[in-house]
Protein backbone atom coordinates (compact mmCIF):
# COMPACT_ATOMS: atom_id res chain seq x y z
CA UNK A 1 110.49 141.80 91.31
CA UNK A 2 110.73 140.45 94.65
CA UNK A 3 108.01 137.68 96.31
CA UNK A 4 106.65 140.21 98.71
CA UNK A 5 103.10 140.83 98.64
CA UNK A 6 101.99 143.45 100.66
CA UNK A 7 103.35 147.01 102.22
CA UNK A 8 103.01 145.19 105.94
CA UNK A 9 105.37 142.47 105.31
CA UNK A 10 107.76 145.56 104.80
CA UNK A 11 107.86 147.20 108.04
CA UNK A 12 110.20 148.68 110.20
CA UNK A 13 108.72 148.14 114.05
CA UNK A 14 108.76 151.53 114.34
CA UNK A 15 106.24 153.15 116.03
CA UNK A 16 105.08 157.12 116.58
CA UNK A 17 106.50 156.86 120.02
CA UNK A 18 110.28 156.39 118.12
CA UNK A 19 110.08 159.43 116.07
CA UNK A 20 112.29 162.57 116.49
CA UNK A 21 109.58 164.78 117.46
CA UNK A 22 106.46 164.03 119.68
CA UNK A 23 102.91 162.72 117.35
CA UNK A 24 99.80 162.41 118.86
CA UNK A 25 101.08 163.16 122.14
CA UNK A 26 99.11 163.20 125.47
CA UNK A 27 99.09 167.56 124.43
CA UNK A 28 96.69 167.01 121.62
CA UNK A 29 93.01 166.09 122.51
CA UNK A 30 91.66 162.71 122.89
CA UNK A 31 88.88 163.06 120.39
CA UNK A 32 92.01 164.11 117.64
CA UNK A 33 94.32 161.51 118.01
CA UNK A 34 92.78 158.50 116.78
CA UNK A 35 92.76 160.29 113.36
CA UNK A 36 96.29 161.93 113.72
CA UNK A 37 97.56 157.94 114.13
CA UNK A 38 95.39 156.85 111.72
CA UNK A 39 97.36 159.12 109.27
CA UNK A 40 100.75 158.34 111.31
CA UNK A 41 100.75 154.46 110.19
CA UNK A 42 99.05 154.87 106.57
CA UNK A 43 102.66 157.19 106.41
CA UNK A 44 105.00 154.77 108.48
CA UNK A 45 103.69 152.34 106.33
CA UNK A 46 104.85 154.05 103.23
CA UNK A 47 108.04 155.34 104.74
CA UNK A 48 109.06 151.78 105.38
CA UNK A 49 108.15 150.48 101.42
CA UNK A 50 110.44 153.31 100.42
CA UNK A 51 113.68 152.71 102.94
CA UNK A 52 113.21 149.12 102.59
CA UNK A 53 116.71 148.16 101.97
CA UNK A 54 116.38 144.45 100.33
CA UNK A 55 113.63 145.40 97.92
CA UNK A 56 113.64 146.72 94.32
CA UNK A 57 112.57 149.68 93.14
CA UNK A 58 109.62 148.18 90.69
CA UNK A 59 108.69 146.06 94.03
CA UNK A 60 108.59 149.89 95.92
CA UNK A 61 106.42 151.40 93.29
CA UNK A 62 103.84 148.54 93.06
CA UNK A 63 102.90 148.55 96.50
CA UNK A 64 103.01 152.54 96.65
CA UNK A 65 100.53 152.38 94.30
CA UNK A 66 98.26 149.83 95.71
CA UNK A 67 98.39 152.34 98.69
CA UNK A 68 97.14 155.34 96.97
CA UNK A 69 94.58 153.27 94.65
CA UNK A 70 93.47 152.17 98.30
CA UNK A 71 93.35 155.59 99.37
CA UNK A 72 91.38 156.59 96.36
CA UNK A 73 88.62 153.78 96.96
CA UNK A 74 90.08 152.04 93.97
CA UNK A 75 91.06 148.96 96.01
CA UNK A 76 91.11 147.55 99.55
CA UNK A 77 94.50 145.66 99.40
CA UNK A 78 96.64 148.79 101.68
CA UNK A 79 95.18 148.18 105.47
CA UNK A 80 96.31 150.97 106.81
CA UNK A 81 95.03 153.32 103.65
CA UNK A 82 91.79 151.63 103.86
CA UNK A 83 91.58 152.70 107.36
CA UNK A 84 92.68 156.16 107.00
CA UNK A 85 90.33 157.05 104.17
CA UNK A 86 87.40 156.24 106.18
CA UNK A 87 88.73 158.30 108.93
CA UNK A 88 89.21 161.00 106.55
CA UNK A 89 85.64 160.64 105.23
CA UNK A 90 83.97 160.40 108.49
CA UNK A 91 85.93 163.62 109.46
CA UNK A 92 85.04 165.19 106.10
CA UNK A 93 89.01 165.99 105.53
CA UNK A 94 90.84 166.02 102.29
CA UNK A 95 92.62 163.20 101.15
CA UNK A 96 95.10 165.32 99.51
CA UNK A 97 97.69 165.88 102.27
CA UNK A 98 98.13 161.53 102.25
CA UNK A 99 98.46 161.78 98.35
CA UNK A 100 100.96 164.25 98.67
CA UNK A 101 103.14 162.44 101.41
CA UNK A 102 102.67 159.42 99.07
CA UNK A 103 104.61 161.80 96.39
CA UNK A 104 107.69 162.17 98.24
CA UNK A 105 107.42 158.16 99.06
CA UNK A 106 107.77 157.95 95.25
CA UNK A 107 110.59 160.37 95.24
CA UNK A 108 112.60 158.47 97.81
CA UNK A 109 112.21 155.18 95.52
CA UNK A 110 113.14 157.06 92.38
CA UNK A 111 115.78 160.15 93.33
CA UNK A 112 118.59 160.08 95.24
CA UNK A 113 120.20 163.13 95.06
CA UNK A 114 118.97 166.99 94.91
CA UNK A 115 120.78 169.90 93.14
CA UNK A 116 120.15 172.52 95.48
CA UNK A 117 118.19 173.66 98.19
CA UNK A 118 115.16 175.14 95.96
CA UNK A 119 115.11 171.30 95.17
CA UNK A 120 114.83 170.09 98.36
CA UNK A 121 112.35 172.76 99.85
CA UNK A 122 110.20 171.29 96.44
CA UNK A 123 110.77 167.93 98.02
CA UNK A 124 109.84 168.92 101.27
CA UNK A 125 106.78 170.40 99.73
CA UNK A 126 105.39 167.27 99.46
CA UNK A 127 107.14 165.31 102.73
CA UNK A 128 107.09 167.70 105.37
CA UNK A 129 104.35 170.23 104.65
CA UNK A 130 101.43 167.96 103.91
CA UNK A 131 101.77 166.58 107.64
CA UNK A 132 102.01 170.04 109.30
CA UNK A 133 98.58 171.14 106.95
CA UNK A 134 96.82 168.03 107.56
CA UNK A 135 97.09 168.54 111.88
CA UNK A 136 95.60 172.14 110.85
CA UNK A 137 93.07 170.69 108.97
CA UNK A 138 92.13 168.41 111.90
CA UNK A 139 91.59 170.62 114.24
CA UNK A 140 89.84 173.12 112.29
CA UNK A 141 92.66 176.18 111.93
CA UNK A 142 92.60 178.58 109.46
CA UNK A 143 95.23 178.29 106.31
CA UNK A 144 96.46 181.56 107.07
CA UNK A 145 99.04 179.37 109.72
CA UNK A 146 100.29 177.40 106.08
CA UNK A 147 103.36 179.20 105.84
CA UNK A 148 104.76 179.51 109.09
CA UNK A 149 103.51 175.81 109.62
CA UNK A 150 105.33 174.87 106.25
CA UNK A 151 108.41 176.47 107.73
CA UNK A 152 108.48 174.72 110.65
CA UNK A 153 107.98 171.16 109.25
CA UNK A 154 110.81 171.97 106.30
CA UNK A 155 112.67 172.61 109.00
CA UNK A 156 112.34 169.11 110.67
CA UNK A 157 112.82 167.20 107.76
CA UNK A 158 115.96 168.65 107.07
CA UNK A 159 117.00 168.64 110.61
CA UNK A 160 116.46 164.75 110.10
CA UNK A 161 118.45 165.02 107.00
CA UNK A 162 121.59 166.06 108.72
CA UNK A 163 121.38 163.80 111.39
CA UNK A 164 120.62 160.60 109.55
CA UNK A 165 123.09 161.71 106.20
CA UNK A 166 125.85 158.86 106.84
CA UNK A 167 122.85 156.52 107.68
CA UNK A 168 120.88 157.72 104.28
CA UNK A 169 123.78 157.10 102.17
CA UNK A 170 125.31 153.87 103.56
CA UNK A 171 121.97 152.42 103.40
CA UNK A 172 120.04 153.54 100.49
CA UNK A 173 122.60 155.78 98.79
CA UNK A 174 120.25 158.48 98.86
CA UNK A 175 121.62 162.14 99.53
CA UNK A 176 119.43 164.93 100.89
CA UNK A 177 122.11 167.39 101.50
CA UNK A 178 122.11 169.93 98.17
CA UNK A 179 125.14 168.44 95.41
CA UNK A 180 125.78 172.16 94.65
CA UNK A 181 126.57 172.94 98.70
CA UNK A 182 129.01 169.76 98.54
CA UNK A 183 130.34 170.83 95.13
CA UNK A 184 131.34 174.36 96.30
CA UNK A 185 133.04 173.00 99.39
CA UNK A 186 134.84 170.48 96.88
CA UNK A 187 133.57 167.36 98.80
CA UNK A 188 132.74 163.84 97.45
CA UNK A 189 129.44 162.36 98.32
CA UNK A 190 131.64 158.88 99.27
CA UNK A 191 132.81 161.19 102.11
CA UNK A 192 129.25 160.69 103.48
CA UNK A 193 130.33 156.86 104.33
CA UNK A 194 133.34 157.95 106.17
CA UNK A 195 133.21 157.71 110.40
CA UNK A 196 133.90 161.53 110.96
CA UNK A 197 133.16 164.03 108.61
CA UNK A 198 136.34 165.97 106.65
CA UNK A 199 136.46 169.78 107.98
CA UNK A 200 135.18 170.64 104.53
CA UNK A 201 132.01 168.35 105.26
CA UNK A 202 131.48 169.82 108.82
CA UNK A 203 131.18 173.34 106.83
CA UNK A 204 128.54 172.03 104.42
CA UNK A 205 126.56 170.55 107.81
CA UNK A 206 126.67 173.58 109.83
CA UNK A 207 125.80 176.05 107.06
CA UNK A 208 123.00 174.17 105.97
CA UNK A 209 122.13 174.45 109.79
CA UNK A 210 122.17 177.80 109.88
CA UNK A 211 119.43 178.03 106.91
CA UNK A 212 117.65 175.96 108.89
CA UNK A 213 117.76 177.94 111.56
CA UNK A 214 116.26 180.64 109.26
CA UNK A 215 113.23 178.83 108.32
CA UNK A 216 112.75 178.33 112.31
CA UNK A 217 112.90 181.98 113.06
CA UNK A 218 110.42 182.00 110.14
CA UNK A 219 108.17 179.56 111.94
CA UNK A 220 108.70 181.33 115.45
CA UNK A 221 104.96 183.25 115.32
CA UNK A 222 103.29 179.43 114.26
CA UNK A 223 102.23 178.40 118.20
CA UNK A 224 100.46 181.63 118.51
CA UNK A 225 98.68 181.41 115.42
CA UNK A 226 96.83 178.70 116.22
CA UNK A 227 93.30 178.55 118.31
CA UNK A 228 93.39 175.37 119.70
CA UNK A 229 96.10 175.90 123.03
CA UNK A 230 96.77 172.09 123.21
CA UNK A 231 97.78 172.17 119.68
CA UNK A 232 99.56 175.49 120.33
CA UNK A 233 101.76 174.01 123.25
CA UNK A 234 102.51 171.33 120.99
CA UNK A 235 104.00 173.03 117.96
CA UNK A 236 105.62 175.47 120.60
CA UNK A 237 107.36 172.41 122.58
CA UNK A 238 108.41 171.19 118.40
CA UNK A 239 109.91 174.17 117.84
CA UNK A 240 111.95 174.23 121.05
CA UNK A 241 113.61 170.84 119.83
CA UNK A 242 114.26 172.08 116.42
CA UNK A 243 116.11 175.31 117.47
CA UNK A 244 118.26 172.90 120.06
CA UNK A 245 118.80 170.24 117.56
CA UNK A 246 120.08 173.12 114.82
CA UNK A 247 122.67 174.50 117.41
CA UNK A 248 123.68 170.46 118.00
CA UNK A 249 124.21 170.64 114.17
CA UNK A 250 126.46 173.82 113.86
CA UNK A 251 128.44 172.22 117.02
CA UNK A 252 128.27 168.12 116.60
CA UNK A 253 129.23 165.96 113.90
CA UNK A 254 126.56 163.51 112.71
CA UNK A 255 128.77 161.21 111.38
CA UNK A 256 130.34 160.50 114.73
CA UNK A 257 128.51 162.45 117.53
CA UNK A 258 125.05 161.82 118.48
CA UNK A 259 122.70 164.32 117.70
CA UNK A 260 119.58 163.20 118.75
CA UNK A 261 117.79 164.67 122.01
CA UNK A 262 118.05 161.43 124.53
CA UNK A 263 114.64 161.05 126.69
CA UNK A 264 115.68 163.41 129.53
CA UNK A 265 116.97 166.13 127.40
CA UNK A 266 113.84 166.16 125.54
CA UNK A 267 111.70 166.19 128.92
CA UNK A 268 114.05 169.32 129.89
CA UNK A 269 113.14 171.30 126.66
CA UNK A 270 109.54 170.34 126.59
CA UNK A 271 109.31 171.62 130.16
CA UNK A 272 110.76 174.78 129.75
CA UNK A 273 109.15 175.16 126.23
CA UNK A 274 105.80 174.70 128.50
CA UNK A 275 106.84 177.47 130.96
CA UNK A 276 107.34 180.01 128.26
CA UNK A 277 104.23 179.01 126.64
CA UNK A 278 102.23 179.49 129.25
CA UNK A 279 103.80 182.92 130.05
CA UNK A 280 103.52 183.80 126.77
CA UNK A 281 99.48 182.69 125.76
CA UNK A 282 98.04 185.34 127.76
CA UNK A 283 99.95 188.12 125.77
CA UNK A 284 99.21 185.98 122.30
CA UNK A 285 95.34 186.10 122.64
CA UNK A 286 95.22 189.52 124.55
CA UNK A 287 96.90 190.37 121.01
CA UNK A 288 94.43 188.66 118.56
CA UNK A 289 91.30 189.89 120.69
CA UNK A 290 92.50 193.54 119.71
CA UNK A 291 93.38 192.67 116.21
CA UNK A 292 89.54 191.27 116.33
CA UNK A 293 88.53 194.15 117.91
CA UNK A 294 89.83 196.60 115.23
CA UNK A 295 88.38 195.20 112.57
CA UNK A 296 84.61 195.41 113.84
């Protein structure tokens, strides 16, 4: 086991201003976002014990564990833990959403490759889905919006999948994209190391795209579902990056192309995901006030 002590001494830099997709942005309230961050670094945190790429798996699992014992009020020794689960318990919000990110922390440490997609929605289940029900939770929605919210976040993890698969493997040897999918298309994971991807690999990329692209229409209703409208423009300027970054995906190769939105492109989507937002709210509740009404 290594010398390390604590999850800190592990970290990454990386902040919530580096991710893919916008957290705690200026869209959500004020009075929300100290607890949305407070959840952000208890996961970064976690994330950064698990891709640690000097540090043994029994190392990994320790200090996972010391995180959720924290989180549990078993212990003190996780910072960021600690400071989440009083958040939590001044908000009066379940705990389980951080024990069930801390589940797919364990499965990064422990599994490194998936059979098939039903495998990785399962693992998705716990790494994608919890975050998506937890900003519910915080801002009081209903869990009707669970499934078209757990749509949406599948959707970004795998979208981050695909665009960090060379990345995943060269580093960690860990492969998200389904060994049956690669299989059928006869290609080697080794090909995942390569600087271009083989025509056969492309295939495997762009299909699982598409599927993606699936569980994104799926999500399509999830901004107006949702009460809260700075919330609402949120999830609807998400899911304008997701249905760009699929089509990069059936069109770009993400062992040799970038796929990522830069700054400006992002600003460009987010504004015209605003635009048809706002066009679009008045229809959305003008909708829900006659569902409301017909059921008086």
């Amino acid at each position: 086991m290594s010398e390390l002590h604590d999850a800190a001494s592990l970290s990454s830099g990386k902040g919530h201003r580096d991710e893919n997709f916008p957290v705690a942005s200026y869209l959500i309230a004020p009075r929300h976002r100290p607890v949305i961050l407070a959840f952000y670094r208890f996961a970064r945190v976690a994330d950064d014990v698990a891709d640690h790429p000097d540090t043994d798996a029994a190392e990994k699992l320790h200090l996972l564990d010391e995180i959720r014992r924290t989180l549990l009020g078993e212990t003190e020794s996780a910072a960021e833990a600690l400071v989440l689960r009083r958040v939590l318990a001044d908000r009066q919000i379940t705990n389980q959403h951080a024990l069930d990110l801390l589940e797919a922390f364990r499965r990064d440490v422990t599994k490194l490759r998936y059979s098939d997609w039903d495998d990785l929605m399962e693992y998705c289940r716990h790494s994608a889905m919890p975050v998506g029900r937890f900003m519910l939770d915080v801002h009081g929605e209903a869990t009707s919006t669970w499934p078209a919210s757990d749509a949406l976040c599948a959707a970004l993890q795998i979208i981050n999948h695909l665009q960090d698969c060379g990345k995943d493997y060269r580093a960690l040897d860990r492969v998200y994209i389904p060994l049956d999918a690669l299989e059928t298309a006869g290609v080697d994971v080794d090909e995942l190391a390569a600087d271009h991807a083989s025509p056969a690999l492309k295939t495997v990329i762009v299909a699982l795209a598409r599927r993606t692209a699936a569980l994104l229409a799926q999500a399509k209703p999830f901004s107006g579902q949702i009460r809260d409208v700075r919330l609402a423009l949120e999830v609807g300027v998400i899911q304008r990056l997701a249905e760009d970054l699929v089509r990069r995906l059936t069109r770009r190769d993400p062992l040799s192309e970038r796929v990522h939105h830069r700054p400006t492109e992002a600003l460009a989507l987010a504004l015209a995901a605003t635009v048809g937002f706002v066009a679009a709210r008045p229809r959305t509740r003008s909708a829900r006030m006659s569902l409301a009404s017909s059921h008086r």
